[in-house]
Protein backbone atom coordinates (compact mmCIF):
# COMPACT_ATOMS: atom_id res chain seq x y z
CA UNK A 1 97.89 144.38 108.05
CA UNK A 2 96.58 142.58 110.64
CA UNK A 3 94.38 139.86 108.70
CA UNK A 4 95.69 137.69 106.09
CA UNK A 5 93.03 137.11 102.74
CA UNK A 6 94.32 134.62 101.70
CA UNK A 7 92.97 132.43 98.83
CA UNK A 8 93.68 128.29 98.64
CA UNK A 9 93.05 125.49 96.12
CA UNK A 10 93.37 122.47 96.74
CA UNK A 11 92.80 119.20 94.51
CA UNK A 12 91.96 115.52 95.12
CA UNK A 13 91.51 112.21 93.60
CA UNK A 14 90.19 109.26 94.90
CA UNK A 15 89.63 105.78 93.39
CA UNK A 16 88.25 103.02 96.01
CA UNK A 17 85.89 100.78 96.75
CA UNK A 18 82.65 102.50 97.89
CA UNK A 19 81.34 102.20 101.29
CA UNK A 20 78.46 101.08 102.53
CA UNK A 21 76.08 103.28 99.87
CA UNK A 22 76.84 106.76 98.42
CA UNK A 23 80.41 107.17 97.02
CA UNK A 24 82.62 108.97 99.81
CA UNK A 25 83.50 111.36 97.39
CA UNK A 26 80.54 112.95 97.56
CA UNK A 27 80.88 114.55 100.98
CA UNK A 28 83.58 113.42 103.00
CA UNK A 29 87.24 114.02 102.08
CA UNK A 30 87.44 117.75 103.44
CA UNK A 31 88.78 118.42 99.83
CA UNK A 32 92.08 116.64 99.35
CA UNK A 33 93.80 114.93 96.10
CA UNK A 34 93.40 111.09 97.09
CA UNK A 35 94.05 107.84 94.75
CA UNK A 36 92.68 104.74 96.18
CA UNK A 37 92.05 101.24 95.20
CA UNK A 38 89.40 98.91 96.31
CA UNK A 39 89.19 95.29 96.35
CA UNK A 40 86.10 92.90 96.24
CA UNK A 41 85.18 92.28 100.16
CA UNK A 42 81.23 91.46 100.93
CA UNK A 43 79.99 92.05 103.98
CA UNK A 44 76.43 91.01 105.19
CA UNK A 45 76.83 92.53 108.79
CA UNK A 46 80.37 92.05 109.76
CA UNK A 47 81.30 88.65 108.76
CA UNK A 48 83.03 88.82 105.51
CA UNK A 49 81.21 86.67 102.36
CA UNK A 50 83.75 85.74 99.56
CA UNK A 51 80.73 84.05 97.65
CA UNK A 52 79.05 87.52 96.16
CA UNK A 53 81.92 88.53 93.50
CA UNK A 54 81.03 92.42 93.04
CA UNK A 55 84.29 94.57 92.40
CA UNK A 56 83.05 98.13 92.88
CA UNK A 57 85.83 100.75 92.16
CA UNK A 58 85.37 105.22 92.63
CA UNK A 59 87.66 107.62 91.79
CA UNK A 60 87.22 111.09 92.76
CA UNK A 61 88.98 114.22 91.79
CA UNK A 62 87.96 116.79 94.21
CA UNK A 63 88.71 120.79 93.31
CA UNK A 64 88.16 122.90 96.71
CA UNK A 65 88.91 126.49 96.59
CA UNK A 66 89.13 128.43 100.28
CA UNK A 67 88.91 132.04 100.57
CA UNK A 68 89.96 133.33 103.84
CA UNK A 69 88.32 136.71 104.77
CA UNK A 70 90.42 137.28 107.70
CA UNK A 71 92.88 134.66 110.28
CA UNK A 72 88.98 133.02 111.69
CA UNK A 73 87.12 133.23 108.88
CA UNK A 74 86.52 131.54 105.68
CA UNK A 75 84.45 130.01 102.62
CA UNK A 76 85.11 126.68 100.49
CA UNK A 77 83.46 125.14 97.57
CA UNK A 78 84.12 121.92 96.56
CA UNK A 79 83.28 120.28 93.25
CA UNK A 80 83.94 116.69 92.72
CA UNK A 81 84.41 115.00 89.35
CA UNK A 82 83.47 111.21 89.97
CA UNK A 83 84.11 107.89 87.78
CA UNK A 84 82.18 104.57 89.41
CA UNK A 85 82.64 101.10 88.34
CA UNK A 86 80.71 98.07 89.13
CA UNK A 87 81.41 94.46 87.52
CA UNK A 88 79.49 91.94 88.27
CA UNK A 89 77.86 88.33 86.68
CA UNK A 90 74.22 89.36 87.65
CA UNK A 91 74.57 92.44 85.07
CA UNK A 92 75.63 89.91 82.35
CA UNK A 93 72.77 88.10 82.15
CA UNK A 94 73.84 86.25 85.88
CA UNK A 95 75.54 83.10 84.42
CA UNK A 96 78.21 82.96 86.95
CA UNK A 97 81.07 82.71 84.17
CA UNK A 98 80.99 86.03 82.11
CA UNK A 99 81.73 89.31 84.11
CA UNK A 100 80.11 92.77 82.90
CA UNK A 101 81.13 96.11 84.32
CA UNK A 102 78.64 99.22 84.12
CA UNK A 103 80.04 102.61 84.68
CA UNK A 104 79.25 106.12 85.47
CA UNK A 105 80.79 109.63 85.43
CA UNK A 106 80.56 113.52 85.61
CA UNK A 107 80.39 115.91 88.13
CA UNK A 108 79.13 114.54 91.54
CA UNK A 109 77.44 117.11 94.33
CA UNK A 110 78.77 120.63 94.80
CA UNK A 111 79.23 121.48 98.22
CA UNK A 112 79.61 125.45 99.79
CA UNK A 113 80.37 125.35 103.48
CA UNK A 114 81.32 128.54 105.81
CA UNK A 115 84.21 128.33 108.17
CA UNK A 116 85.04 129.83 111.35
CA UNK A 117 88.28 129.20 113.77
CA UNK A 118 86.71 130.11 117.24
CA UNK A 119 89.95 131.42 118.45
CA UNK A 120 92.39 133.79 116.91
CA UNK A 121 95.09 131.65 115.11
CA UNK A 122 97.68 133.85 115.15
CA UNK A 123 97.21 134.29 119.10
CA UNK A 124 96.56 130.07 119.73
CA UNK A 125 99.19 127.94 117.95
CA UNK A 126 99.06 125.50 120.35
CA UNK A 127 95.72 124.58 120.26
CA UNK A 128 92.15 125.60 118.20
CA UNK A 129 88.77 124.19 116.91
CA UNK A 130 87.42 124.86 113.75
CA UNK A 131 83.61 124.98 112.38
CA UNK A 132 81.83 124.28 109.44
CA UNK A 133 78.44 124.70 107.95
CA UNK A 134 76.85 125.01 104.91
CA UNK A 135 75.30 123.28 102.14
CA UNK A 136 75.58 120.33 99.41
CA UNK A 137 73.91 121.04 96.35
CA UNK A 138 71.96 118.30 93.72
CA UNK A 139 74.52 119.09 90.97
CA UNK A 140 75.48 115.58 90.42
CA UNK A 141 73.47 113.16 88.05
CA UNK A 142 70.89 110.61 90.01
CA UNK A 143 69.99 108.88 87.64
CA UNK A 144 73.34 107.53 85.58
CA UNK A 145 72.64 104.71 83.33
CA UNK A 146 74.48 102.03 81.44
CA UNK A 147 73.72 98.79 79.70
CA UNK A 148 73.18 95.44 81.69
CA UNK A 149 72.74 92.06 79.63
CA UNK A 150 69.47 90.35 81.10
CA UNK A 151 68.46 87.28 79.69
CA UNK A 152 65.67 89.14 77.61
CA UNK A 153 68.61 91.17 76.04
CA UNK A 154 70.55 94.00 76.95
CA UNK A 155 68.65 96.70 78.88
CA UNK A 156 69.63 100.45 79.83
CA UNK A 157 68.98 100.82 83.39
CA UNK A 158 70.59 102.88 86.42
CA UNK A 159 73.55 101.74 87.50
CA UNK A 160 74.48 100.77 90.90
CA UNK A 161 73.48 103.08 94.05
CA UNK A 162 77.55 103.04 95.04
CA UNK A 163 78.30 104.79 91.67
CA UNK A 164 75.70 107.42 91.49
CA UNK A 165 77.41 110.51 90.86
CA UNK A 166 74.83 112.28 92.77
CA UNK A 167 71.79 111.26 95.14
CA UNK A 168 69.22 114.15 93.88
CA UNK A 169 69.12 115.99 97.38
CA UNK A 170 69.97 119.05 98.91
CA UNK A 171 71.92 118.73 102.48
CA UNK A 172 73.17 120.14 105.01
CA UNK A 173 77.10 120.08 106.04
CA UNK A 174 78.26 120.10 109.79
CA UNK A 175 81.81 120.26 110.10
CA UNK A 176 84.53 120.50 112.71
CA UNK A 177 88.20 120.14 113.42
CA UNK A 178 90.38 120.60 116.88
CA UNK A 179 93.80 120.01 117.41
CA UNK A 180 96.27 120.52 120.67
CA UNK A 181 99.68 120.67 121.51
CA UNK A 182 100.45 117.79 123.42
CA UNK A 183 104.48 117.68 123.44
CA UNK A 184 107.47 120.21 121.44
CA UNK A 185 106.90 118.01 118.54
CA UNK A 186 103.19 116.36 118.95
CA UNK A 187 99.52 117.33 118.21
CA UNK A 188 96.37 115.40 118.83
CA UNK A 189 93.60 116.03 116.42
CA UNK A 190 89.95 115.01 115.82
CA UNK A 191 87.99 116.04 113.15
CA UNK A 192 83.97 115.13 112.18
CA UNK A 193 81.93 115.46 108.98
CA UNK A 194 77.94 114.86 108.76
CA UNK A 195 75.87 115.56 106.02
CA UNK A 196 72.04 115.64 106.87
CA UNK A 197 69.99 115.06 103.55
CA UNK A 198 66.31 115.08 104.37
CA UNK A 199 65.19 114.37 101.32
CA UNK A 200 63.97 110.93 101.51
CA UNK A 201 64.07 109.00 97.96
CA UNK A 202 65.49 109.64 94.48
CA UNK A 203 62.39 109.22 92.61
CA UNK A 204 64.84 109.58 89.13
CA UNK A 205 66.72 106.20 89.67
CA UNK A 206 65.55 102.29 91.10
CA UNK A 207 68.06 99.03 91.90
CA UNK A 208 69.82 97.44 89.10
CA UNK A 209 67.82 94.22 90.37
CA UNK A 210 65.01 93.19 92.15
CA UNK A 211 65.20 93.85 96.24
CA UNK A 212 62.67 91.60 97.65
CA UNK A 213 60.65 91.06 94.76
CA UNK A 214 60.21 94.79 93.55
CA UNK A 215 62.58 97.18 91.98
CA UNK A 216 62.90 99.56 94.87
CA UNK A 217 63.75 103.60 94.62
CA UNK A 218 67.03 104.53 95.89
CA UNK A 219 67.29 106.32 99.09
CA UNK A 220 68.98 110.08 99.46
CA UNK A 221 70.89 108.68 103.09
CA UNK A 222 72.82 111.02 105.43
CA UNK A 223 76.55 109.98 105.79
CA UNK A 224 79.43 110.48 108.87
CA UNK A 225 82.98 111.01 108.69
CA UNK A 226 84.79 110.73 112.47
CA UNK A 227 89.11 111.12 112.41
CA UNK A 228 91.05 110.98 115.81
CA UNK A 229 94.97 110.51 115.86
CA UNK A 230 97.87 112.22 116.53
CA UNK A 231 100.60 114.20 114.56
CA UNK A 232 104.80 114.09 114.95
CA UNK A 233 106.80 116.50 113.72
CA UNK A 234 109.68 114.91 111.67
CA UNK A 235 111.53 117.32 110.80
CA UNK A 236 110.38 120.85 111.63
CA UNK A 237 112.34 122.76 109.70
CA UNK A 238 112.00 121.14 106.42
CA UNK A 239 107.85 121.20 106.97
CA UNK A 240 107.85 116.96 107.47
CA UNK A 241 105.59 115.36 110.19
CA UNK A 242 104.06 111.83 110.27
CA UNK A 243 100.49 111.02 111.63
CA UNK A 244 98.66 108.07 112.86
CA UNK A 245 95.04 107.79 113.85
CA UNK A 246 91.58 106.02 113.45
CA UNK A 247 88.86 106.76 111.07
CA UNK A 248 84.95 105.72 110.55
CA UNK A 249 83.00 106.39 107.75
CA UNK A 250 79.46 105.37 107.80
CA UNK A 251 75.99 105.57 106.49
CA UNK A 252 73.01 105.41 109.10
CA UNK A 253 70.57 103.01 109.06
CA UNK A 254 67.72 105.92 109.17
CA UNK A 255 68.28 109.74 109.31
CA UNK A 256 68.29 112.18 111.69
CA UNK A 257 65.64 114.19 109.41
CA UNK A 258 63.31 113.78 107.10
CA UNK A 259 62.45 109.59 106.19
CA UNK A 260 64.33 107.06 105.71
CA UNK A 261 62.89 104.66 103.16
CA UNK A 262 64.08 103.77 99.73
CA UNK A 263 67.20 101.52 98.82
CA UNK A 264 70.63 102.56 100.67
CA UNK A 265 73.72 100.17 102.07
CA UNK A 266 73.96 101.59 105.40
CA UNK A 267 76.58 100.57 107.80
CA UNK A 268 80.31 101.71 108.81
CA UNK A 269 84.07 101.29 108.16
CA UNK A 270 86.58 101.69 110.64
CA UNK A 271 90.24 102.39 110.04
CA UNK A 272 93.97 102.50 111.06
CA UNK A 273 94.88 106.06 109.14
CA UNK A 274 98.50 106.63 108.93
CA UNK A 275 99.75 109.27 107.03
CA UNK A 276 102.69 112.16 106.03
CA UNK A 277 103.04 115.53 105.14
CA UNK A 278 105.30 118.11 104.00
CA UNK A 279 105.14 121.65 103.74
CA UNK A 280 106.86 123.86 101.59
CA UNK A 281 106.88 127.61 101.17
CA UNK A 282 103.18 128.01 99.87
CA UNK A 283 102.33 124.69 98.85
CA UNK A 284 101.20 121.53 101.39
CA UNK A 285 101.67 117.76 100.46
CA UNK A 286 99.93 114.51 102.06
CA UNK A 287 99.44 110.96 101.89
CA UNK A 288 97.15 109.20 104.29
CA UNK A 289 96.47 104.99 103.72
CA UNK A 290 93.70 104.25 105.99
CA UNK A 291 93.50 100.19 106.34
CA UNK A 292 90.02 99.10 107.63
CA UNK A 293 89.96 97.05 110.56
CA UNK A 294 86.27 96.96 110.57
CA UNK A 295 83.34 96.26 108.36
CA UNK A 296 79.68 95.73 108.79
CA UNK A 297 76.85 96.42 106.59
CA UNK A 298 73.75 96.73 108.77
CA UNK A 299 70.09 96.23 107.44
CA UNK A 300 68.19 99.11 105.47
CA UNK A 301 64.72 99.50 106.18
CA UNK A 302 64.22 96.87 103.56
CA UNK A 303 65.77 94.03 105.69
CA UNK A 304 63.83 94.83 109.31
CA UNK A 305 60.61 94.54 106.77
CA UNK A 306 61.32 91.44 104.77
CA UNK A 307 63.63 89.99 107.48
CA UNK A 308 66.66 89.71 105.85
CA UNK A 309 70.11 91.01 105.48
CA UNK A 310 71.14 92.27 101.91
CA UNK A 311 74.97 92.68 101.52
CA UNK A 312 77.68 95.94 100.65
CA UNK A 313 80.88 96.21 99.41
CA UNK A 314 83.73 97.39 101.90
CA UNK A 315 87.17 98.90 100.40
CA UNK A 316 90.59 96.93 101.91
CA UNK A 317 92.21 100.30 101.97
CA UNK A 318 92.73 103.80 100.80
CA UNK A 319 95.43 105.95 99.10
CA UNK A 320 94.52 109.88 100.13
CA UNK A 321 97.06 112.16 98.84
CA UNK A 322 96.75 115.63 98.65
CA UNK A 323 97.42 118.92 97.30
CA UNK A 324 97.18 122.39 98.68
CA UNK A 325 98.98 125.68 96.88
CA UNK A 326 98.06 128.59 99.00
CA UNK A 327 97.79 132.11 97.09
């Protein structure tokens, strides 16, 4: 038989500090198992700012199942089960000396995307581009909510934008992939995510605090994913190869559809990715530890208004390991 169905699951967790807004997990880890952890960094622009002592930590177990029609084309879901945490003094009653962490968790935004390899695999080893589209569904809760410790007394209110397990919005996912022989043992690759939400505000949840005087809606922002490195095959035989690369994630300051306003941490992360793999017989095993080299949390819509420059938490690093068994 000429084309392969061929059925795939693969499973992810990830636990890191969220970037500049929505938790990564929501949309861009292609569907891997990933373990990360995230240390306090606070960035207002690029410049780091030790004085703001958030610790923001996301884990993410992603489940992806791929069904392969035939060799070119194919269908993935991905469902993502999410745990945020954010401690902070301003949610325990902001006295500078006790710490308070709110949490939230469930099931963050299903996405369903179609896939298409433009060239015959079996016929193009050396070299093939992949793409992606489809659509990320509202699934996740918006509007998660935990107890804060004001000064008037503890208060239930929604908890921080970076742990939403959703953002209330349906989207639309661009994907694509490439990669090309460059040597016996070497392949360049470059892969790119988008998600276009056009939905402008969740209208379910507002800011733990004030943002210039009001307590704002959150915004429903599109996000990026950009990856561009090169892979070395090890050892061929036994299915090891090595990888290094860059990475940027990001959250635009204003989307490309739909508006723009409402509460949202935009900026970008860029990364040194290195990583490993091994395959064996039907099953596929990674690790990837991107260390950012870059951080800057540009202004929201907010700032340009008000003139100022609110701040967003940055991860140090991330643990990405994976797990594909392929049916």
């Amino acid at each position: 038989m000429d084309d392969e169905i061929v059925f795939e699951f693969v499973g992810q967790v990830t636990n890191f500090a969220a970037t500049p807004s929505a938790p990564l997990g929501t949309s861009k880890q292609y569907g891997y198992l990933t373990t990360v952890r995230g240390i306090d960094n606070v960035f207002s622009g690029s410049p780091h700012n030790e004085t703001t002592a958030v610790l923001t930590f996301f884990n993410s177990f992603d489940m992806q199942a791929t069904y392969a029609f035939t060799r070119r084309y194919s269908v993935s879901v991905t469902a993502p089960i999410v745990h945020g945490s954010v401690s902070s003094f301003r949610d325990h009653e902001n006295d500078g000396i006790h710490r308070h962490t709110m949490t939230a968790a469930g099931v963050g935004d299903l996405r369903v995307v179609g896939n298409v390899w433009l060239f015959d695999p079996k016929q193009h080893h050396e070299g093939n581009i992949s793409l992606s589209l489809g659509i990320k569904t509202p699934s996740g809760n918006s509007d998660a909510r935990d107890t804060a410790y004001r000064p008037t007394g503890p208060a239930v209110i929604p908890v921080d934008i970076a742990i939403q397990p959703g953002d209330s919005g349906w989207g639309t996912v661009l994907e694509g992939v490439a990669f090309r022989k460059v040597s016996s043992r070497m392949y360049g690759y470059a892969a790119g995510f988008y998600l276009f939400n056009p939905r402008e505000k969740n209208t379910r949840a507002v800011t733990t605090v004030p943002v210039y005087g009001q307590y704002r809606p959150l915004s429903v922002p599109d996000q990026y994913l950009r990856r561009v490195g090169l892979n070395y095959a090890v050892a061929p035989r036994k299915g090891l190869s090595v990888s290094l690369g860059g990475r940027v994630d990001g959250i635009p300051v204003r989307d490309v559809f739909g508006g723009s306003d409402g509460f949202r941490r935009p900026g970008m992360a860029v990364y040194l990715e290195p990583g490993v793999t091994l395959l064996h017989k039907a099953n596929t095993f990674s690790v990837f530890v991107p260390v950012a080299t870059y951080r800057n949390r540009e202004r929201n819509t907010y700032d340009y208004e008000f003139g100022g420059h609110g701040p967003g938490a940055f991860a140090n690093f991330v643990v990405i390991a994976s797990v594909t068994r392929r049916f």
